[in-house]
C-alpha atoms as a PDB file:
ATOM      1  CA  UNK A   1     -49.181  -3.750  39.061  1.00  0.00           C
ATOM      2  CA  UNK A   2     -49.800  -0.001  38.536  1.00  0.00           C
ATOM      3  CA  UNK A   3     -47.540   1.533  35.571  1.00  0.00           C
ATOM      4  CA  UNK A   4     -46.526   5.334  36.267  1.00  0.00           C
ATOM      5  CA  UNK A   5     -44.545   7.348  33.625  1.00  0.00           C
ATOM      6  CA  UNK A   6     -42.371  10.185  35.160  1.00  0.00           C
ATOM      7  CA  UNK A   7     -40.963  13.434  32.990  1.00  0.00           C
ATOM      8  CA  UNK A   8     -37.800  13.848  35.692  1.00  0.00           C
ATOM      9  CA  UNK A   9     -34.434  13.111  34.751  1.00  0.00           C
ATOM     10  CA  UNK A  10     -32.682  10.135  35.011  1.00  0.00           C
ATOM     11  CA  UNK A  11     -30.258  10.399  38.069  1.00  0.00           C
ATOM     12  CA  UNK A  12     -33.907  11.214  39.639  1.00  0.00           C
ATOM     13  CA  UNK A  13     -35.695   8.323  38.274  1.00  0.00           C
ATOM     14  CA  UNK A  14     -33.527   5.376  39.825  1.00  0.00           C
ATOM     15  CA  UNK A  15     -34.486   6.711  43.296  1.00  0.00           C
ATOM     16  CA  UNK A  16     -38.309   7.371  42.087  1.00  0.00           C
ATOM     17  CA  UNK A  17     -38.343   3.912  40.169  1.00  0.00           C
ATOM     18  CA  UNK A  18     -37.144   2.179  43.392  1.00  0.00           C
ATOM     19  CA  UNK A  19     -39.611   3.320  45.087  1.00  0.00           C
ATOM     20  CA  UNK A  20     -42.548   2.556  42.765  1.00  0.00           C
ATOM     21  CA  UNK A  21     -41.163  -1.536  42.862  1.00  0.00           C
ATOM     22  CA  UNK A  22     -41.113  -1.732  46.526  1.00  0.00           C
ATOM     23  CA  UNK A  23     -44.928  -0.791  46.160  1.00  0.00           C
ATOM     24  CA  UNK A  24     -45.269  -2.900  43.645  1.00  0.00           C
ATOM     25  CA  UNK A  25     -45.676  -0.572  40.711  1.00  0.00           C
ATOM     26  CA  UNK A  26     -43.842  -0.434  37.519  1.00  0.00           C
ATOM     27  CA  UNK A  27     -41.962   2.465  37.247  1.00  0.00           C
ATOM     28  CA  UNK A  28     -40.569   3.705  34.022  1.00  0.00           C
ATOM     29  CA  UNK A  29     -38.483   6.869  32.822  1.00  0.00           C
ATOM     30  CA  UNK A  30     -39.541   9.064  30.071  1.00  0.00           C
ATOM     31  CA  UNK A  31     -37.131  12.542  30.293  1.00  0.00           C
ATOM     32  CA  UNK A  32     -38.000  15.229  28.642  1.00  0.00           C
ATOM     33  CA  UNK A  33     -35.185  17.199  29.620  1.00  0.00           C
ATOM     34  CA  UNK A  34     -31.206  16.808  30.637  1.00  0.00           C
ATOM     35  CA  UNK A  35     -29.113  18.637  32.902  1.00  0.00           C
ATOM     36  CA  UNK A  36     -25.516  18.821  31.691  1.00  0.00           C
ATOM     37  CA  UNK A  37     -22.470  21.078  32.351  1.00  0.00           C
ATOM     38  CA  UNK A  38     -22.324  24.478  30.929  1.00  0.00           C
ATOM     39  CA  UNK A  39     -19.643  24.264  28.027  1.00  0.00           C
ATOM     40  CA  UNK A  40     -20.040  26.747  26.841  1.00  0.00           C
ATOM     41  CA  UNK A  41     -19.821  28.890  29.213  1.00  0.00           C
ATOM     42  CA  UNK A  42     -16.508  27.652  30.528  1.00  0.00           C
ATOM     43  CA  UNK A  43     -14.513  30.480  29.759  1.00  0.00           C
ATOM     44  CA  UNK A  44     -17.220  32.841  32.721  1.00  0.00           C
ATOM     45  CA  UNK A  45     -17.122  30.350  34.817  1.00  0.00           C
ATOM     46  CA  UNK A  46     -13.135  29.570  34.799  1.00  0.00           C
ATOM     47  CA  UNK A  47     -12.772  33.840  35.506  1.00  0.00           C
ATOM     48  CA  UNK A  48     -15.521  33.900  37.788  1.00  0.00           C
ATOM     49  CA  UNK A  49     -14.357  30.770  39.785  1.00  0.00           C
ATOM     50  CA  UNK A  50     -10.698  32.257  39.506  1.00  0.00           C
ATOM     51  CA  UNK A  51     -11.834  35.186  41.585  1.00  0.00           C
ATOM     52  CA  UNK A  52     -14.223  33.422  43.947  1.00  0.00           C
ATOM     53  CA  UNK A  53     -12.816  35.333  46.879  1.00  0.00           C
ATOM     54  CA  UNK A  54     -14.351  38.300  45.875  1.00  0.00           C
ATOM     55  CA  UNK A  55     -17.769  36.934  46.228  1.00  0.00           C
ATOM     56  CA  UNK A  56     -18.578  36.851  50.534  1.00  0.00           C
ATOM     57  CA  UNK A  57     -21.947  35.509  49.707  1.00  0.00           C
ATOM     58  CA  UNK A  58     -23.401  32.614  47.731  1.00  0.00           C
ATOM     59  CA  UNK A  59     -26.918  31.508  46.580  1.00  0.00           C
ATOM     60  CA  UNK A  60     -28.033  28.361  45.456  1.00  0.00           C
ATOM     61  CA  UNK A  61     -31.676  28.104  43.919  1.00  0.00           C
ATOM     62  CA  UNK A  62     -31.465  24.870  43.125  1.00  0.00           C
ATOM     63  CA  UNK A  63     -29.181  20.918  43.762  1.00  0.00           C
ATOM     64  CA  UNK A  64     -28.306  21.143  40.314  1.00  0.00           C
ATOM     65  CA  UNK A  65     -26.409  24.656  40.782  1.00  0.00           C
ATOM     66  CA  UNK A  66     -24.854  22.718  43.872  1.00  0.00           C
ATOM     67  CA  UNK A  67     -23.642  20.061  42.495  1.00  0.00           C
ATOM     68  CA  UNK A  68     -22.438  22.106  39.421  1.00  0.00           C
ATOM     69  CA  UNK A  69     -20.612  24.606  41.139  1.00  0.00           C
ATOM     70  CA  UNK A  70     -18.674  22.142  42.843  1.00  0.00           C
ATOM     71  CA  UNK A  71     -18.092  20.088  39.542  1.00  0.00           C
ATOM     72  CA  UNK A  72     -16.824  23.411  38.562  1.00  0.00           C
ATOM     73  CA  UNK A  73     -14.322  23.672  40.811  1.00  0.00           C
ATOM     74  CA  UNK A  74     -12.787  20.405  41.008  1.00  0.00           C
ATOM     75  CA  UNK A  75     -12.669  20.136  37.405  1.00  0.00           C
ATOM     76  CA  UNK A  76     -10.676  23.396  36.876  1.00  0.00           C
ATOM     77  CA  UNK A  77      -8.823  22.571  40.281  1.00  0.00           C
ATOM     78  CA  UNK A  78      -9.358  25.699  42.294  1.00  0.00           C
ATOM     79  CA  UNK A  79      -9.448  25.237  45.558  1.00  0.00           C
ATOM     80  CA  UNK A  80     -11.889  27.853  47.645  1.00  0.00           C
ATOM     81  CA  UNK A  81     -11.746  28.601  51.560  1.00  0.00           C
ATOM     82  CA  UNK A  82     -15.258  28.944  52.472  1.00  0.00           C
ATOM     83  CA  UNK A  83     -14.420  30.951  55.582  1.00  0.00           C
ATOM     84  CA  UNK A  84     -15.936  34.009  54.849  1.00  0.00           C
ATOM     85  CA  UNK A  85     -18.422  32.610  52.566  1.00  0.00           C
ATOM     86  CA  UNK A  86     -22.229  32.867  53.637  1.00  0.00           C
ATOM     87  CA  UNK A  87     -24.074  30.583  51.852  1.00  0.00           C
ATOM     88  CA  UNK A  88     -28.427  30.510  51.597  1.00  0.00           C
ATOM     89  CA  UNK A  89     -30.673  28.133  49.767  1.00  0.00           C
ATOM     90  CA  UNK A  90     -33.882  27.231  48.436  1.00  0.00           C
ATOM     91  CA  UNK A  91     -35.385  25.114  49.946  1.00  0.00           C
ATOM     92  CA  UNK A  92     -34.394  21.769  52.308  1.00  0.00           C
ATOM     93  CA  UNK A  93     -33.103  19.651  49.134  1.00  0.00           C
ATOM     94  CA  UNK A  94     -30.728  22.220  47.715  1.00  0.00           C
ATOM     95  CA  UNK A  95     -29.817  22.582  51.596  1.00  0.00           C
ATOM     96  CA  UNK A  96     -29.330  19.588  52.035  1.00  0.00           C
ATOM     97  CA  UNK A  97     -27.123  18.689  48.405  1.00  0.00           C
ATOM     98  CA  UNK A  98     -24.867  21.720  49.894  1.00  0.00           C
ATOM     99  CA  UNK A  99     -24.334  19.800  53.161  1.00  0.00           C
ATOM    100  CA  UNK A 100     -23.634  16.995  51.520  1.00  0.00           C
ATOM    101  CA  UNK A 101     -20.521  18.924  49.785  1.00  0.00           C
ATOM    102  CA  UNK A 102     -19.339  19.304  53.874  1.00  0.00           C
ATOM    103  CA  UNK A 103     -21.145  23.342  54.104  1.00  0.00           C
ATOM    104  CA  UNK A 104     -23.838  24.091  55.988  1.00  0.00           C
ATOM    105  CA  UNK A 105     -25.785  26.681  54.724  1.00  0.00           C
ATOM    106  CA  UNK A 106     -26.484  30.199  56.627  1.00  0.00           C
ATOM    107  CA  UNK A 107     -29.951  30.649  55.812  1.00  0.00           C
ATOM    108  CA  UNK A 108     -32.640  27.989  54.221  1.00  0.00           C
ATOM    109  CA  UNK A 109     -35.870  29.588  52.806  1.00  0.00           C
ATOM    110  CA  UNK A 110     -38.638  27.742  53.649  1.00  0.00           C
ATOM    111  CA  UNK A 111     -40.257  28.699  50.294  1.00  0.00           C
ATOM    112  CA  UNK A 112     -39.770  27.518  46.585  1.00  0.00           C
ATOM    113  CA  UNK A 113     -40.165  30.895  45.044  1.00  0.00           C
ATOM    114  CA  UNK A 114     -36.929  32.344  43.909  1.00  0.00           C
ATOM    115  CA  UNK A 115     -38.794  36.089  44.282  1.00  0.00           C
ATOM    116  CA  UNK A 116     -39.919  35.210  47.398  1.00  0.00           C
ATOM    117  CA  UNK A 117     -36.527  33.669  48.602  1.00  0.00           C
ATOM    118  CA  UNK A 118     -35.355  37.179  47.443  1.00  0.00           C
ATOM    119  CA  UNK A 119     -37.646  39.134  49.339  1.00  0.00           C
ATOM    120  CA  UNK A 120     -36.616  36.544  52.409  1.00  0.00           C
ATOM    121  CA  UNK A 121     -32.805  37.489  51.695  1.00  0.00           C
ATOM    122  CA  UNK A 122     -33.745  41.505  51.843  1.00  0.00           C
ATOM    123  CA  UNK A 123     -34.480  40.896  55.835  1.00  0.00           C
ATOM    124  CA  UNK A 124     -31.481  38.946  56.325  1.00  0.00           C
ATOM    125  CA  UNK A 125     -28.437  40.096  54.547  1.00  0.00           C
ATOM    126  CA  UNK A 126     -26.069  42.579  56.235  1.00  0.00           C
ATOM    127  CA  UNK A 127     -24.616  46.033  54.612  1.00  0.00           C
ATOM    128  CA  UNK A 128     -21.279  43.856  54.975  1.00  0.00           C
ATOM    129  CA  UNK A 129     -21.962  42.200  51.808  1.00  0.00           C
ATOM    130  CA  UNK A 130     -19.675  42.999  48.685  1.00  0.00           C
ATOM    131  CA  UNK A 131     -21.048  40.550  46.118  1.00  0.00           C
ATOM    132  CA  UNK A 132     -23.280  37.976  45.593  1.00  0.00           C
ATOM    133  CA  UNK A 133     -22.576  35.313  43.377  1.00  0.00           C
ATOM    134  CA  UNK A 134     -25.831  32.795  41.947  1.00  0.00           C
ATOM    135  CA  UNK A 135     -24.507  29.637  40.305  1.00  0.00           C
ATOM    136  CA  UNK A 136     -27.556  28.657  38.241  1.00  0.00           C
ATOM    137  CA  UNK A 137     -28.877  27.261  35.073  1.00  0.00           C
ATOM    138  CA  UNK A 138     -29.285  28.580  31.652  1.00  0.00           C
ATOM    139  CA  UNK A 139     -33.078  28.682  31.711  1.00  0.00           C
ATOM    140  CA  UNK A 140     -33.292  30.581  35.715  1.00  0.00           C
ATOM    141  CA  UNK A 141     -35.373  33.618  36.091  1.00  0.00           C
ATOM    142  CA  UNK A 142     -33.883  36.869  36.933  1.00  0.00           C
ATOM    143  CA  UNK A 143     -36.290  37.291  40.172  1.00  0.00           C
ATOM    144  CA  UNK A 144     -33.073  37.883  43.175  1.00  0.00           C
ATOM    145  CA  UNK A 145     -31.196  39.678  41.013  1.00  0.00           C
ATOM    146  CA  UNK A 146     -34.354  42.058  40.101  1.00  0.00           C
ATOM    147  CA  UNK A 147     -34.959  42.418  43.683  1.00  0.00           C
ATOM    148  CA  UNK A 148     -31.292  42.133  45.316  1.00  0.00           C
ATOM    149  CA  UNK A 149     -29.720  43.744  42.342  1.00  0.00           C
ATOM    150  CA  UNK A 150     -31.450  47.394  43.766  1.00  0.00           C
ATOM    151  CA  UNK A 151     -29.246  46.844  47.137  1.00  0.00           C
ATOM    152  CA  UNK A 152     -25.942  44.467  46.262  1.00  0.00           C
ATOM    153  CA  UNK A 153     -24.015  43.492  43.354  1.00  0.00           C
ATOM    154  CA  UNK A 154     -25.378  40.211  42.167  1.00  0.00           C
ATOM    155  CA  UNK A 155     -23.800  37.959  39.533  1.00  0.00           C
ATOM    156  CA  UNK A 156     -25.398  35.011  37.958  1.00  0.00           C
ATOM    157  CA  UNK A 157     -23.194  32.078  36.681  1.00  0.00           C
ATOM    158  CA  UNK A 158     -24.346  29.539  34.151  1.00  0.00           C
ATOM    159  CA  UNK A 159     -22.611  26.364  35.546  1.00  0.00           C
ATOM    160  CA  UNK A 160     -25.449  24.256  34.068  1.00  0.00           C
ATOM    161  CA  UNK A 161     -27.903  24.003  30.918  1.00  0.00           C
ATOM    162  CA  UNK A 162     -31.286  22.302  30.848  1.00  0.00           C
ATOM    163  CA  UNK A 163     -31.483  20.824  27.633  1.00  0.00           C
ATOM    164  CA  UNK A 164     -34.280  19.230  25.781  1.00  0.00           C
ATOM    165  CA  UNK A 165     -33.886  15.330  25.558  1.00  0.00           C
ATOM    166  CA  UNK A 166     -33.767  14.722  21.891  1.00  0.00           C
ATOM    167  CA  UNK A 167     -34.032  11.017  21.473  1.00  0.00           C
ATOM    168  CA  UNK A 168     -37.616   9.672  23.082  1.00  0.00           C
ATOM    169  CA  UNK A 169     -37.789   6.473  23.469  1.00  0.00           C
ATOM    170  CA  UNK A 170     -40.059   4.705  21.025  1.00  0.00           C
ATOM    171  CA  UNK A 171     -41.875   2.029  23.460  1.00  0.00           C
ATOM    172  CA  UNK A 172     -42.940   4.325  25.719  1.00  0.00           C
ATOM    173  CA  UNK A 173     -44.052   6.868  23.181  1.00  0.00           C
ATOM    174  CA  UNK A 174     -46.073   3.634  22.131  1.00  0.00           C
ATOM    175  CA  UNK A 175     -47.173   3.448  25.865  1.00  0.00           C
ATOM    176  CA  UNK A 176     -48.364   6.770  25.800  1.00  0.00           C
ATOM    177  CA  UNK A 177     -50.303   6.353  22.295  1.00  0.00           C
ATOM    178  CA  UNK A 178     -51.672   3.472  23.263  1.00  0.00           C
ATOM    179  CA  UNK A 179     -53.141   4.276  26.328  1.00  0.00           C
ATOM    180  CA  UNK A 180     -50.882   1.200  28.618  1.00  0.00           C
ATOM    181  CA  UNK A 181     -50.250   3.322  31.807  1.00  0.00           C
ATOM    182  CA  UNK A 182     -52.163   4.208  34.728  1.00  0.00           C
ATOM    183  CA  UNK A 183     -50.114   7.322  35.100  1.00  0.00           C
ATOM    184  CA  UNK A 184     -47.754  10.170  34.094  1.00  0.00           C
ATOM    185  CA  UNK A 185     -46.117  12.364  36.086  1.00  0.00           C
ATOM    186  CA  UNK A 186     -44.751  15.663  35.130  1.00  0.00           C
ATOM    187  CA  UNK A 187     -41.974  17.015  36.991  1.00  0.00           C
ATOM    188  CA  UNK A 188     -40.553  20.983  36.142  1.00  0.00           C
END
């Protein structure tokens, strides 16, 4: 009978709502932000993508620069052999959302950190590397390219951009005012 508010987006509240009912909680959505494709920053990403070959290794800091990338390049139809691709994540999720897209990644940090999934990287990557490509967001830190930037040529690519949601909805705003949950939970 509980009632939990949660700040993640929506493709990420169906699976957390689900949950909550099974337990018998009442789950509802309130997203503060949205992830949506990069517009406009489809001009980079059609060159970049257009010269993917260049790029022997790949990092992913995050699902949503998975699933992005690959959005990416099915919806300008370029077709990438991932042959002499290495690819590293953080983290099992994001290692997991790449598997899922039929590539298993080289190297899976155990951390969350991106600086510390840097650092990781620093141990790991061989003097055969030519360029390093980081599909990312719009709001990512600059931490591996600070630190691998020293060593390789690193290249970050805005395939996605956190947004602010800018329509709350008005009941739970009332919720919230009126003090009718039993908890919120924030989520970055």
């Amino acid at each position: 009978g509980k009632i939990i508010l949660s700040t993640c987006t929506n493709d990420k509240a169906q699976k957390l709502n689900t949950l909550f009912k099974l337990k018998g909680a009442n789950g509802y959505n309130f997203p503060m932000i949205q992830i949506k494709e990069a517009e406009n920053n489809a001009v980079q990403i059609k060159d970049t993508l257009n010269n993917i070959e260049s790029y022997n290794r790949i990092i992913f800091t995050s699902s949503n620069g998975v699933k992005f990338f690959f959005f990416w390049l099915n919806k300008l139809n370029i077709s990438f052999k991932f042959n002499n691709t290495q690819f590293a994540v953080i983290g099992k999720a994001t290692g997991f959302t790449l598997k899922s897209f039929g590539i298993k990644p080289d190297y899976i940090s155990s951390g969350k950190d991106s600086a510390e999934f840097a650092n990781e990287l620093t141990e790991i990557i061989n003097n055969n590397t030519k360029q390093i490509l980081i599909p990312t967001g719009n709001l990512a830190s600059n931490n591996i390219k600070n630190i691998l930037g020293k060593i390789y040529e690193c290249h970050y690519l805005v395939v996605y951009n956190t947004v602010e949601t800018k329509q709350l909805s008005h009941t739970l705003v009332s919720m919230i005012e009126k003090d009718k949950y039993d908890t919120i939970l924030f989520f970055s």
